[in-house]
PDB file of N, CA and C in Angstrom:
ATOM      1  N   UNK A   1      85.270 123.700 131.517  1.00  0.00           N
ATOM      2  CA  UNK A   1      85.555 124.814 130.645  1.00  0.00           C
ATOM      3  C   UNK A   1      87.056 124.807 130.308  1.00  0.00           C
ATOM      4  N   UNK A   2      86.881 125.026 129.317  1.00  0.00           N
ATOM      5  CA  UNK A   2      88.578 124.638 128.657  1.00  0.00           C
ATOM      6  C   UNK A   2      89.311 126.257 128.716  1.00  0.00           C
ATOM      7  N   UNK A   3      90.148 126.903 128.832  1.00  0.00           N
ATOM      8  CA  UNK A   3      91.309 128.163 128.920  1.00  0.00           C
ATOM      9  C   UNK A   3      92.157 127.912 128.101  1.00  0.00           C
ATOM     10  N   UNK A   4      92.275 129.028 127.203  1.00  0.00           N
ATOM     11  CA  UNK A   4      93.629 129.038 126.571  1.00  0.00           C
ATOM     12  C   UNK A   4      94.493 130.500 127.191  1.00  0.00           C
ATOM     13  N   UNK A   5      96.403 129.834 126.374  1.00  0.00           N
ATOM     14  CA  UNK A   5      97.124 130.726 126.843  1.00  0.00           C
ATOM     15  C   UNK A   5      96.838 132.218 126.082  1.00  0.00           C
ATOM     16  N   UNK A   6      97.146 133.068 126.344  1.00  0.00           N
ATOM     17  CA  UNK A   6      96.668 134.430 125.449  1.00  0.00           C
ATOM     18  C   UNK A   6      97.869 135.263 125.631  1.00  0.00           C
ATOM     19  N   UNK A   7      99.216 134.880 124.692  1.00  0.00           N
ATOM     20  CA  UNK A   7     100.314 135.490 124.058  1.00  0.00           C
ATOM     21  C   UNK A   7     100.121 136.761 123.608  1.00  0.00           C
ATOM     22  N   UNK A   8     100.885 138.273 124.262  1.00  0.00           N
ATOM     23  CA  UNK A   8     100.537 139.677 123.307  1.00  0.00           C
ATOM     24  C   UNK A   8     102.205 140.101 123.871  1.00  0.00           C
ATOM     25  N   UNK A   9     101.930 140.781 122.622  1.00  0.00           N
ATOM     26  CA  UNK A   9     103.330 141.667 122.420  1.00  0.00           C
ATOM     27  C   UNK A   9     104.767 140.944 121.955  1.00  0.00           C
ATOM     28  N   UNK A  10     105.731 141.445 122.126  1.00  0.00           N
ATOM     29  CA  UNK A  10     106.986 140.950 121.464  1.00  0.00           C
ATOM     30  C   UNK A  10     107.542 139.747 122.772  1.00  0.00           C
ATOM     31  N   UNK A  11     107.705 138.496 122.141  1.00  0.00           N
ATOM     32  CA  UNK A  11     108.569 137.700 123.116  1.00  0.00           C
ATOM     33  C   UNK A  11     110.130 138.073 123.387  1.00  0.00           C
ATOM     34  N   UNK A  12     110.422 138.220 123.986  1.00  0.00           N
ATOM     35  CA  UNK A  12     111.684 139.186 124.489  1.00  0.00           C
ATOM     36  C   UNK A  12     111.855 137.473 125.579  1.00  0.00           C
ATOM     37  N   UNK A  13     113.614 137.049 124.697  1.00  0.00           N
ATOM     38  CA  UNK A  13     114.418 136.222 125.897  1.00  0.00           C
ATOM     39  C   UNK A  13     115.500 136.457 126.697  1.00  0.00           C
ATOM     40  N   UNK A  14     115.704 136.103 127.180  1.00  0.00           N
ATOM     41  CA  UNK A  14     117.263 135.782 128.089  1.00  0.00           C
ATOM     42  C   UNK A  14     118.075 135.941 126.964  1.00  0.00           C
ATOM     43  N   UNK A  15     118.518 134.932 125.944  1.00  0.00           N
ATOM     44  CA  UNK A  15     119.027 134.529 124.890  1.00  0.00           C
ATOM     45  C   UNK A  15     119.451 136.209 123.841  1.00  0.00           C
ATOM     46  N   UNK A  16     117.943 136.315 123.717  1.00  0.00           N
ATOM     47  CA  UNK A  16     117.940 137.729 122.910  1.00  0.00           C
ATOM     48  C   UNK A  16     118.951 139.026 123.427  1.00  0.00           C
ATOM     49  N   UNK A  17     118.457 139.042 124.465  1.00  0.00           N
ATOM     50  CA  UNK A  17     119.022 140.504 125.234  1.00  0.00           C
ATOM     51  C   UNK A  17     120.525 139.732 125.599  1.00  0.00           C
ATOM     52  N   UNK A  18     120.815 138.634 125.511  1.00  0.00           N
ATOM     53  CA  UNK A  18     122.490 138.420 125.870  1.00  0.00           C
ATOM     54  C   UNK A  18     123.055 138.984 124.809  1.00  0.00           C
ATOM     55  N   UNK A  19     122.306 139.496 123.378  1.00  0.00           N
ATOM     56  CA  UNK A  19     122.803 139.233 122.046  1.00  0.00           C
ATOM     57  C   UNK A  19     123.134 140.606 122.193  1.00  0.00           C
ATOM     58  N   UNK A  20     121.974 141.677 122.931  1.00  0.00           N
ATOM     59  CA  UNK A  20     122.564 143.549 122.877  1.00  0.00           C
ATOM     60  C   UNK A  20     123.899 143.623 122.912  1.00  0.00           C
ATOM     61  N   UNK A  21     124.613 143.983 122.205  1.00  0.00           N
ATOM     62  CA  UNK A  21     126.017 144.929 122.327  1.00  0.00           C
ATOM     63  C   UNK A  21     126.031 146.740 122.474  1.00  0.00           C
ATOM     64  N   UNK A  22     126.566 146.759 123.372  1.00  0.00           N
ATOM     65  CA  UNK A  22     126.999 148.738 123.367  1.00  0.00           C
ATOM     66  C   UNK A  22     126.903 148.808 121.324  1.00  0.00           C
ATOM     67  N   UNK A  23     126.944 150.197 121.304  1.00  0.00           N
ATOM     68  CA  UNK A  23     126.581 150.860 119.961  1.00  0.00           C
ATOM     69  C   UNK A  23     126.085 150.061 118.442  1.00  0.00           C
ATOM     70  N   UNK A  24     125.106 149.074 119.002  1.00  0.00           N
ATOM     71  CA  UNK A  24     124.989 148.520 118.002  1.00  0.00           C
ATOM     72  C   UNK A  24     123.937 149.844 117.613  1.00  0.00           C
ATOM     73  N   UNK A  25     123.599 149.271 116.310  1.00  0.00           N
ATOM     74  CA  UNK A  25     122.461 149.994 115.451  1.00  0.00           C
ATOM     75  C   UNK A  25     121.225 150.076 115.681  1.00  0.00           C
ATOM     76  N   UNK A  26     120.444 150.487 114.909  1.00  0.00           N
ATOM     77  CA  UNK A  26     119.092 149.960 115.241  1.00  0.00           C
ATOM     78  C   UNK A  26     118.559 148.932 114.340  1.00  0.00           C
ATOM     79  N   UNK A  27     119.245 149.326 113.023  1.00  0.00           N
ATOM     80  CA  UNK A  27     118.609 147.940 112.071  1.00  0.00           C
ATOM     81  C   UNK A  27     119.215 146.865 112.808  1.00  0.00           C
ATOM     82  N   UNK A  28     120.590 146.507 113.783  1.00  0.00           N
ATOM     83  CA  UNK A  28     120.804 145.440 114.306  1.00  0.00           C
ATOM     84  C   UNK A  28     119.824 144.745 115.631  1.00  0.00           C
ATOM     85  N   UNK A  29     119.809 146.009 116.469  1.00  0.00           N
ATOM     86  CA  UNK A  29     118.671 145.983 117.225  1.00  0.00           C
ATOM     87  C   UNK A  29     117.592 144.955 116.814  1.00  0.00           C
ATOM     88  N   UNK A  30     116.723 145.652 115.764  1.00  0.00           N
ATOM     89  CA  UNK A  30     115.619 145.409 115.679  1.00  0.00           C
ATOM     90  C   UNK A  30     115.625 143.817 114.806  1.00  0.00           C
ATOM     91  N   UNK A  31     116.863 143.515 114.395  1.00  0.00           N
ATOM     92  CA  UNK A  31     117.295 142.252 113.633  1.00  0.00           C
ATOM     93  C   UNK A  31     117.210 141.138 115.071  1.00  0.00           C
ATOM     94  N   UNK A  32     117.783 141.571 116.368  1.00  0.00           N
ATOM     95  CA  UNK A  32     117.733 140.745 117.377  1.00  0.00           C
ATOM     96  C   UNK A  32     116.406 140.691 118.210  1.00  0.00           C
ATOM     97  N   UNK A  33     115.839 141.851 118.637  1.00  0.00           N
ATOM     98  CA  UNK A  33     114.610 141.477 118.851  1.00  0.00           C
ATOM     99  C   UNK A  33     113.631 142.137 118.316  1.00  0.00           C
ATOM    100  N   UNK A  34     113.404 142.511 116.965  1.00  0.00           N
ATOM    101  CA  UNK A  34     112.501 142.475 116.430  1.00  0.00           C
ATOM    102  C   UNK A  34     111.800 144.000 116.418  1.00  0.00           C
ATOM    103  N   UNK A  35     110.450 144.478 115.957  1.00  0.00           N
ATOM    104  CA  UNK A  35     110.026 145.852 116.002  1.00  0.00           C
ATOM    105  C   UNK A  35     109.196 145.974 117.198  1.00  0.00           C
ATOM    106  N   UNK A  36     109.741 147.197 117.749  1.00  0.00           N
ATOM    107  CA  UNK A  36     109.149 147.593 119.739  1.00  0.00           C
ATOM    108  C   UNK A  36     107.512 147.170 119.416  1.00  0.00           C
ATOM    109  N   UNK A  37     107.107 147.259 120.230  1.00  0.00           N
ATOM    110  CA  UNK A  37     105.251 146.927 120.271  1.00  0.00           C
ATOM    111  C   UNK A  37     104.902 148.349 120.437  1.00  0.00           C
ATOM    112  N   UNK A  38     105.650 149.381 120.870  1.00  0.00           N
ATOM    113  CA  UNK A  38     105.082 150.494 121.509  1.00  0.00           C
ATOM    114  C   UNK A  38     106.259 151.432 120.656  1.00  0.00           C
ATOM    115  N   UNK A  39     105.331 152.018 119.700  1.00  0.00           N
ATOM    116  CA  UNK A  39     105.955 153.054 118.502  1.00  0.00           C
ATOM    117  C   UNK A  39     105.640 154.491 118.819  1.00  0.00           C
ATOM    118  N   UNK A  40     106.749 155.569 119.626  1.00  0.00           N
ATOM    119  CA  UNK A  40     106.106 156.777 119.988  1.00  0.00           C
ATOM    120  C   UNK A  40     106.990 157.830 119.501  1.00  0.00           C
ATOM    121  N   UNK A  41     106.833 158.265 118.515  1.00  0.00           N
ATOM    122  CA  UNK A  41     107.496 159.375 117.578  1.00  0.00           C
ATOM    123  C   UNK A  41     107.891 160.636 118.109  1.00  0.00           C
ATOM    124  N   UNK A  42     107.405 161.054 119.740  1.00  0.00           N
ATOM    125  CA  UNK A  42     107.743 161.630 120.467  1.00  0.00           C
ATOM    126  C   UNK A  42     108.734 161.448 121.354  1.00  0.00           C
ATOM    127  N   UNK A  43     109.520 159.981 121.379  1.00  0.00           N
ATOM    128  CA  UNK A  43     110.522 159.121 122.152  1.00  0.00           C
ATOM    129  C   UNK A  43     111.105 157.963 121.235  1.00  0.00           C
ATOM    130  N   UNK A  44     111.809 158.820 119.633  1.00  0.00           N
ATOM    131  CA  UNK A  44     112.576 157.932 118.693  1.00  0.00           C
ATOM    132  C   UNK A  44     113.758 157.072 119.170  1.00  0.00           C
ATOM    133  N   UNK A  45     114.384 157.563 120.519  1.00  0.00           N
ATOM    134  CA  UNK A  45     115.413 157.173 121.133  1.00  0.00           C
ATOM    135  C   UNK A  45     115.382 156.350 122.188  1.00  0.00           C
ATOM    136  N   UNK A  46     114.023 155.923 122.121  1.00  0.00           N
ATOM    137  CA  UNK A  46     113.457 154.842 123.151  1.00  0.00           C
ATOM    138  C   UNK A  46     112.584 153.790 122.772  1.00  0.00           C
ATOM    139  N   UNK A  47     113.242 152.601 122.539  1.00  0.00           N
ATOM    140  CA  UNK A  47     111.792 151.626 122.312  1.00  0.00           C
ATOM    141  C   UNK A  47     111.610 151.031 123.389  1.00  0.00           C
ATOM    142  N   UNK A  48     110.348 150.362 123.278  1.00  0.00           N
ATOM    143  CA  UNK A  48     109.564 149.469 124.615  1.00  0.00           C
ATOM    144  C   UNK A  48     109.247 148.257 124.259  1.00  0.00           C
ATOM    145  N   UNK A  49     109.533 147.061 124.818  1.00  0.00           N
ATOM    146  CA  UNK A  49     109.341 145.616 123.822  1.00  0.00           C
ATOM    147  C   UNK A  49     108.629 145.160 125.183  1.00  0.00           C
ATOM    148  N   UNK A  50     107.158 145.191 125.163  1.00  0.00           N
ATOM    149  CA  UNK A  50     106.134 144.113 126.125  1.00  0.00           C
ATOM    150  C   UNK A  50     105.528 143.426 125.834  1.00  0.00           C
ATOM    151  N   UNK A  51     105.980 142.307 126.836  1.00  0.00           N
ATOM    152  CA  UNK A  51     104.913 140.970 126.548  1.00  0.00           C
ATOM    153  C   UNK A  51     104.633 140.643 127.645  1.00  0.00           C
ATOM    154  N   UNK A  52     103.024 139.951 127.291  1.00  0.00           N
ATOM    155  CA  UNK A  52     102.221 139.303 128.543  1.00  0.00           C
ATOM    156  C   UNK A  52     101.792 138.379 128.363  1.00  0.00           C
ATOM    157  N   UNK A  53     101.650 137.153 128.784  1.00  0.00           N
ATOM    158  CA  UNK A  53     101.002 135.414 128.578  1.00  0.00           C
ATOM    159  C   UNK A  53      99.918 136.150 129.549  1.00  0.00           C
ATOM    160  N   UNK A  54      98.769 135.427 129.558  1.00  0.00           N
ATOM    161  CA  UNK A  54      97.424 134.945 130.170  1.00  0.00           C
ATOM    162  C   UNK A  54      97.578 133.738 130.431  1.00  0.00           C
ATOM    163  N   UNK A  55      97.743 132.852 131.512  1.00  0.00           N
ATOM    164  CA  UNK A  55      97.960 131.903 131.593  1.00  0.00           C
ATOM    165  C   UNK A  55      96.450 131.059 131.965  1.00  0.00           C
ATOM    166  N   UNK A  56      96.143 129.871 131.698  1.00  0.00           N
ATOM    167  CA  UNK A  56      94.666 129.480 131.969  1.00  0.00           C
ATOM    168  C   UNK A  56      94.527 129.636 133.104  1.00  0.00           C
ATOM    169  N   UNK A  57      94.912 129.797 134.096  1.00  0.00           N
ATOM    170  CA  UNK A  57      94.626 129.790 135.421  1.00  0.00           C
ATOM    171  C   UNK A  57      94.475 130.964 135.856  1.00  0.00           C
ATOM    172  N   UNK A  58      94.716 132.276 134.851  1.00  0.00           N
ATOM    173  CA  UNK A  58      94.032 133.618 135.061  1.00  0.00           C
ATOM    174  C   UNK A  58      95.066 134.318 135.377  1.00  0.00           C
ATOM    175  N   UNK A  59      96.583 133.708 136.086  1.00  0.00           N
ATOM    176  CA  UNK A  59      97.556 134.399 136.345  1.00  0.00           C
ATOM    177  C   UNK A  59      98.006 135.336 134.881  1.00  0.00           C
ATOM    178  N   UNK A  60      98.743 136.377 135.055  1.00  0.00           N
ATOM    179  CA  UNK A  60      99.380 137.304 133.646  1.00  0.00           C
ATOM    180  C   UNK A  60     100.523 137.445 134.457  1.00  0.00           C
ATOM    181  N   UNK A  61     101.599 137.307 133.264  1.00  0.00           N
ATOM    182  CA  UNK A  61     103.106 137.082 133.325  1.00  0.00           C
ATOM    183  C   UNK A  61     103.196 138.454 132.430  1.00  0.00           C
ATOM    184  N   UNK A  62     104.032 139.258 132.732  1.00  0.00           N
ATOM    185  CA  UNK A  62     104.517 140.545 132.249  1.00  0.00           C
ATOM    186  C   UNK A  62     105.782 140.760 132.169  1.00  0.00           C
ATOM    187  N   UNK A  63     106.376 140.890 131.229  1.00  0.00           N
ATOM    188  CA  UNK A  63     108.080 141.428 130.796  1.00  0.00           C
ATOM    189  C   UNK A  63     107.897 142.854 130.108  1.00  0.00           C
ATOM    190  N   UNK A  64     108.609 143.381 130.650  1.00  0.00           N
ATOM    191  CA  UNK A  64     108.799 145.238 129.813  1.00  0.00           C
ATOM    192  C   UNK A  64     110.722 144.634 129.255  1.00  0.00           C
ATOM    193  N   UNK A  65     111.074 145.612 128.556  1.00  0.00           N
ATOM    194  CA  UNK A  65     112.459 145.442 128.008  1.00  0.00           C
ATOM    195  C   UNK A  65     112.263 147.301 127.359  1.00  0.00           C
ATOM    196  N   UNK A  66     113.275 148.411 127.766  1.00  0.00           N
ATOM    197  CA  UNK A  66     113.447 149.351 127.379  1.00  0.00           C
ATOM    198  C   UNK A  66     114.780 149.684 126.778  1.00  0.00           C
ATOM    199  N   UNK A  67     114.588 149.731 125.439  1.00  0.00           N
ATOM    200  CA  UNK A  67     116.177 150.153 125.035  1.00  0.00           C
ATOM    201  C   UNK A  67     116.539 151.253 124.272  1.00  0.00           C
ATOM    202  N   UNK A  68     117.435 152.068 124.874  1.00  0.00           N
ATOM    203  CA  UNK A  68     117.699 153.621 124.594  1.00  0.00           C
ATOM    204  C   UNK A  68     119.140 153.747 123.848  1.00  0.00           C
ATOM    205  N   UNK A  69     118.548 154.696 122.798  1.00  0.00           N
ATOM    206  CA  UNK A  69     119.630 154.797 121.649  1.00  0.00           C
ATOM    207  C   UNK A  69     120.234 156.320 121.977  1.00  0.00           C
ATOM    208  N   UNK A  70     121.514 156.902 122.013  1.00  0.00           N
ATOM    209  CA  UNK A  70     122.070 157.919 121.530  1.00  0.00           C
ATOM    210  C   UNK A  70     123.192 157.843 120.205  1.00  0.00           C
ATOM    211  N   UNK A  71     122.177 158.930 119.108  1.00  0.00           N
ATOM    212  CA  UNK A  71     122.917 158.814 118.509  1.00  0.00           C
ATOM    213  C   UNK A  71     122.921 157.910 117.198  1.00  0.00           C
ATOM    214  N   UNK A  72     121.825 157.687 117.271  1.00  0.00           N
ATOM    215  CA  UNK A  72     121.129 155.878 116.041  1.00  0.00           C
ATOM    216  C   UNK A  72     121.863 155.258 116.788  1.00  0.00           C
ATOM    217  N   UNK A  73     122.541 154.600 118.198  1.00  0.00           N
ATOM    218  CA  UNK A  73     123.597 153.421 118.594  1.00  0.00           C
ATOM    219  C   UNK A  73     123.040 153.300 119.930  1.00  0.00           C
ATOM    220  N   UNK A  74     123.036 151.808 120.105  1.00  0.00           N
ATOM    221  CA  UNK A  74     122.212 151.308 121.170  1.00  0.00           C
ATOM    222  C   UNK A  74     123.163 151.434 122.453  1.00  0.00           C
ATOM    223  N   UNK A  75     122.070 152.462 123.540  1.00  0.00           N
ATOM    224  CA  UNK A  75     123.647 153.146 124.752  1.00  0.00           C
ATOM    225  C   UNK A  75     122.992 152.322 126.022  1.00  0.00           C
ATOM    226  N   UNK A  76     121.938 152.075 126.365  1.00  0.00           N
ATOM    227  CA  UNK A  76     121.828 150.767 127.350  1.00  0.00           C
ATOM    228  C   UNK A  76     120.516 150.547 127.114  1.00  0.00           C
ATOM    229  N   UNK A  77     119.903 149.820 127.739  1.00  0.00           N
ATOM    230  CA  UNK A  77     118.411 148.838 128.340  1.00  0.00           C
ATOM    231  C   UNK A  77     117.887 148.660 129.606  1.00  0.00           C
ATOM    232  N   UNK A  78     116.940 148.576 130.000  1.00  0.00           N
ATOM    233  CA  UNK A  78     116.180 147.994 131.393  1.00  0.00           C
ATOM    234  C   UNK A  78     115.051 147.315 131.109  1.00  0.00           C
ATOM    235  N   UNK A  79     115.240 146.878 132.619  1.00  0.00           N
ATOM    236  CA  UNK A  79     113.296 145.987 132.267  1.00  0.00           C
ATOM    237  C   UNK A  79     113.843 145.051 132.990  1.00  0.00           C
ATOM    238  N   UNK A  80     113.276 144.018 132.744  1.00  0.00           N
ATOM    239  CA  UNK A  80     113.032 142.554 133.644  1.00  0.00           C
ATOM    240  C   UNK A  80     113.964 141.389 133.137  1.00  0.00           C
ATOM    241  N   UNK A  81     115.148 141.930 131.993  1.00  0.00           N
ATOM    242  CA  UNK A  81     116.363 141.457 131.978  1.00  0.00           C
ATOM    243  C   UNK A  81     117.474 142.198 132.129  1.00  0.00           C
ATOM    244  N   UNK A  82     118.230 141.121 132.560  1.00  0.00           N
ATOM    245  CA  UNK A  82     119.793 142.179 132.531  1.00  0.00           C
ATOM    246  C   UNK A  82     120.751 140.648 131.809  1.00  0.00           C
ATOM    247  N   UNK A  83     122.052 141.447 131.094  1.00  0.00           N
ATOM    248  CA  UNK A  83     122.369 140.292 130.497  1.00  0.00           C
ATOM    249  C   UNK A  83     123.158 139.527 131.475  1.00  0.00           C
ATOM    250  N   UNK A  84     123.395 137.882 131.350  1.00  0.00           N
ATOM    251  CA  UNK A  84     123.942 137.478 131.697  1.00  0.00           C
ATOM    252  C   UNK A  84     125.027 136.921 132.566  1.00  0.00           C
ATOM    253  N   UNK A  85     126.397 137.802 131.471  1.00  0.00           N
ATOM    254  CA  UNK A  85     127.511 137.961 132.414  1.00  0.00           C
ATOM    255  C   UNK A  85     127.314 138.556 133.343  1.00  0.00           C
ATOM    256  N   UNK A  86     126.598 139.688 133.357  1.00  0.00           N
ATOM    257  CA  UNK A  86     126.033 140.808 134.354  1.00  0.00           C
ATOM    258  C   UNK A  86     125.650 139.615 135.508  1.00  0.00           C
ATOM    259  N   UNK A  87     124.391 138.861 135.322  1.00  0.00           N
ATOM    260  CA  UNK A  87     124.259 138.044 136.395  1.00  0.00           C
ATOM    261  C   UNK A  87     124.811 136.782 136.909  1.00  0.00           C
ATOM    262  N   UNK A  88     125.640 136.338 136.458  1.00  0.00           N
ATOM    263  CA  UNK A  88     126.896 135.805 136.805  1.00  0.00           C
ATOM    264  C   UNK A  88     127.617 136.295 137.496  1.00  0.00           C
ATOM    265  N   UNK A  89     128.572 137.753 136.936  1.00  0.00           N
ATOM    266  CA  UNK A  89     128.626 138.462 138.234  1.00  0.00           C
ATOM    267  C   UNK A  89     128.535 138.263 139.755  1.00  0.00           C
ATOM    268  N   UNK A  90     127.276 138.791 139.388  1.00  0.00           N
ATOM    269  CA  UNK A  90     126.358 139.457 140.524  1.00  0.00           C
ATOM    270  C   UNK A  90     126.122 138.101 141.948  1.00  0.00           C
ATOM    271  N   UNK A  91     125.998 137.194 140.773  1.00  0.00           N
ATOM    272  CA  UNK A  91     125.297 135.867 141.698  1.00  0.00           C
ATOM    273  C   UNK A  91     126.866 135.313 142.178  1.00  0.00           C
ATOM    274  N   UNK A  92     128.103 135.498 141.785  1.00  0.00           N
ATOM    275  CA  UNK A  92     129.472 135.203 141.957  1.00  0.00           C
ATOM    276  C   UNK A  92     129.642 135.749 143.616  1.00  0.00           C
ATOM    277  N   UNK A  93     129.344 137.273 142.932  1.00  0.00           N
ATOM    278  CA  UNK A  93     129.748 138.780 144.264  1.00  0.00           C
ATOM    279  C   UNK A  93     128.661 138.037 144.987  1.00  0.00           C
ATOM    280  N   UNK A  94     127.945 137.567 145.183  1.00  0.00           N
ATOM    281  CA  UNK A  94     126.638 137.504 146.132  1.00  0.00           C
ATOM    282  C   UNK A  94     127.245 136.057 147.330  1.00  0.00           C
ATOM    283  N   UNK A  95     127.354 135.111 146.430  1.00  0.00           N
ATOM    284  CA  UNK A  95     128.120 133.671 147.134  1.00  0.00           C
ATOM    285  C   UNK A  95     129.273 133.673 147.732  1.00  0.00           C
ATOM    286  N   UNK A  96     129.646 134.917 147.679  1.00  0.00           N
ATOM    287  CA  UNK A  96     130.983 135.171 148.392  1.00  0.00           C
ATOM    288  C   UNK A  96     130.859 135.894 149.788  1.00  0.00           C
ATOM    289  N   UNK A  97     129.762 136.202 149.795  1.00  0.00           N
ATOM    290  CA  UNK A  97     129.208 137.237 151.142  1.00  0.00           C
ATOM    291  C   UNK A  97     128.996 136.325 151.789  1.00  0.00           C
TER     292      UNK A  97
END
């Protein structure tokens, strides 16, 4: 029996979210990664960008990415990236312990 992969929601990278800057916009936002998957008119100041692979082997890979605007200007993010320098950082402060 043959399995395929089963791709849903917005692909959200490493790459992408290095690109967030403090107060960007939202038309810039949405120029870098694209329109949220999860549109809730009750939470304009919050989008949600999820994606999940199905992998043939039945495993599911899950990324959330939350990014919160004050103000129309992008004021931070969470989820299952953090950018970069941030983890550079972190992994710097860590090798030093």
């Amino acid at each position: 029996m043959h399995r395929i992969t089963i791709q849903q929601g917005n692909v959200v990278t490493q790459q992408m979210v290095d690109r967030l800057k403090p107060a960007m916009t939202k038309s810039q936002v949405t120029f870098v990664l694209g329109n949220p998957v999860i549109d809730d008119p009750l939470e304009a100041d919050r989008w949600d960008y999820v994606y999940s692979i199905q992998l043939p082997n039945g495993n599911v890979i899950r990324k959330v990415l939350s990014v919160f605007f004050i103000d129309e200007r992008l004021s931070y993010f969470m989820g299952d990236f953090i950018p970069t320098d941030e983890y550079d950082a972190l992994a710097k402060t860590a090798s030093k312990s």
